[in-house]
Protein backbone atom coordinates (compact mmCIF):
# COMPACT_ATOMS: atom_id res chain seq x y z
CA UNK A 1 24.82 -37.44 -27.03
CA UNK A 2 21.48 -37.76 -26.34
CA UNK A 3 18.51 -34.80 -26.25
CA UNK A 4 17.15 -35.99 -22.47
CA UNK A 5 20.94 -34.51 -21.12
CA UNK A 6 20.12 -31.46 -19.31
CA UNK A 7 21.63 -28.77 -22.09
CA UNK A 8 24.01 -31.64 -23.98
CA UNK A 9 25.58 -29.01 -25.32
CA UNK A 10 27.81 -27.33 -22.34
CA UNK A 11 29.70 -31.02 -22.37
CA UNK A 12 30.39 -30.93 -26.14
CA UNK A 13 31.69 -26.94 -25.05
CA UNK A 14 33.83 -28.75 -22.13
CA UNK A 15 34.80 -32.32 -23.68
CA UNK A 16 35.33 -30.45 -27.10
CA UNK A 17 36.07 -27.19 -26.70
CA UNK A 18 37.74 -26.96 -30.05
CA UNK A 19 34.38 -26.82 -31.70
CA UNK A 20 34.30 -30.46 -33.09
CA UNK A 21 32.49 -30.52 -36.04
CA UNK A 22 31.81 -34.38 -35.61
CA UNK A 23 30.76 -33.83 -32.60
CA UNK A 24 26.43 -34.48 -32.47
CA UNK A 25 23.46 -34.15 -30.35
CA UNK A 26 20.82 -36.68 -31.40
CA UNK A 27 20.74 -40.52 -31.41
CA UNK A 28 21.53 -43.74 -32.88
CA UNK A 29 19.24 -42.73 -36.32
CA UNK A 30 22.60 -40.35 -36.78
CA UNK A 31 24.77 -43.64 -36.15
CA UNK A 32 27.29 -44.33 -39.14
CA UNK A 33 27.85 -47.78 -38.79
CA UNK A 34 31.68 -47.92 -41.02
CA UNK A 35 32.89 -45.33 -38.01
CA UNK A 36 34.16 -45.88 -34.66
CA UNK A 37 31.34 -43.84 -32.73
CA UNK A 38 31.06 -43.69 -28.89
CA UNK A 39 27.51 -42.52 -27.60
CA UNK A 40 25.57 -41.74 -24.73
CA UNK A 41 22.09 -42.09 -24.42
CA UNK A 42 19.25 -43.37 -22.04
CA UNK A 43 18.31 -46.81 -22.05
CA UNK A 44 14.73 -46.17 -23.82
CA UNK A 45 16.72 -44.96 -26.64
CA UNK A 46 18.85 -47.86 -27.21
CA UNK A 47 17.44 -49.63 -30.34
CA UNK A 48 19.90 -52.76 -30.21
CA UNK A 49 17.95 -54.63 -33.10
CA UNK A 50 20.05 -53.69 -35.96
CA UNK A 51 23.44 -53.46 -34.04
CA UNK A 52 24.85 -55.25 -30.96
CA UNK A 53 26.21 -53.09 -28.58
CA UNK A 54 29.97 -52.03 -26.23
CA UNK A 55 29.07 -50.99 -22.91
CA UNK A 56 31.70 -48.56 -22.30
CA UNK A 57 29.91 -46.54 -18.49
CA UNK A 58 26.33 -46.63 -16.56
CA UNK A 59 25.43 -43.57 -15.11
CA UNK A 60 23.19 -43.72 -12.52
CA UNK A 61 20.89 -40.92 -10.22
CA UNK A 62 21.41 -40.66 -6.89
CA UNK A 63 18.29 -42.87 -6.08
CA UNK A 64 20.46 -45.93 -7.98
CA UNK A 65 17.85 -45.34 -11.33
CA UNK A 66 19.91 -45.96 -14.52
CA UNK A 67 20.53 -42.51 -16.40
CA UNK A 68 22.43 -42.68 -19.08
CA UNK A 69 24.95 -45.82 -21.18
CA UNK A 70 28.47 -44.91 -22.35
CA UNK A 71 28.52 -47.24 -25.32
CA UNK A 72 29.45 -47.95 -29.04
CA UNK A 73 28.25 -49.98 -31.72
CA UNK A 74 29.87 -53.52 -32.03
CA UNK A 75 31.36 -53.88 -35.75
């Protein structure tokens, strides 16, 4: 989940409340490649040179400005 969430970590509290230990705040430089990984960061942080990308979501503001992608890495 990515840093530009406003306090990322109340959804890992909601979404996780079990205290999942594999669950991160950070971005695709923590990506493990041999894992099934979902992710969800702005579009400026999407580096999709190395790895081709799953749209999963698109979160958009009220003004219609993309926010955030819902996505994993393509194997």
């Amino acid at each position: 989940m990515s840093y530009h969430f406003n306090a990322p970590e109340v959804f890992l509290d909601f979404y996780a409340p079990d205290n999942c230990q594999k669950c991160r705040i950070g971005d695709l430089s923590l990506a493990k490649p041999n894992l099934k990984q979902l992710f969800a960061l702005t579009q400026e942080e999407i580096k999709t040179g190395q790895n081709e990308i799953v749209i999963h979501q698109k979160i958009y503001y009220p003004n219609n400005q993309l926010a955030f992608v819902i996505f994993e890495l393509a194997n």
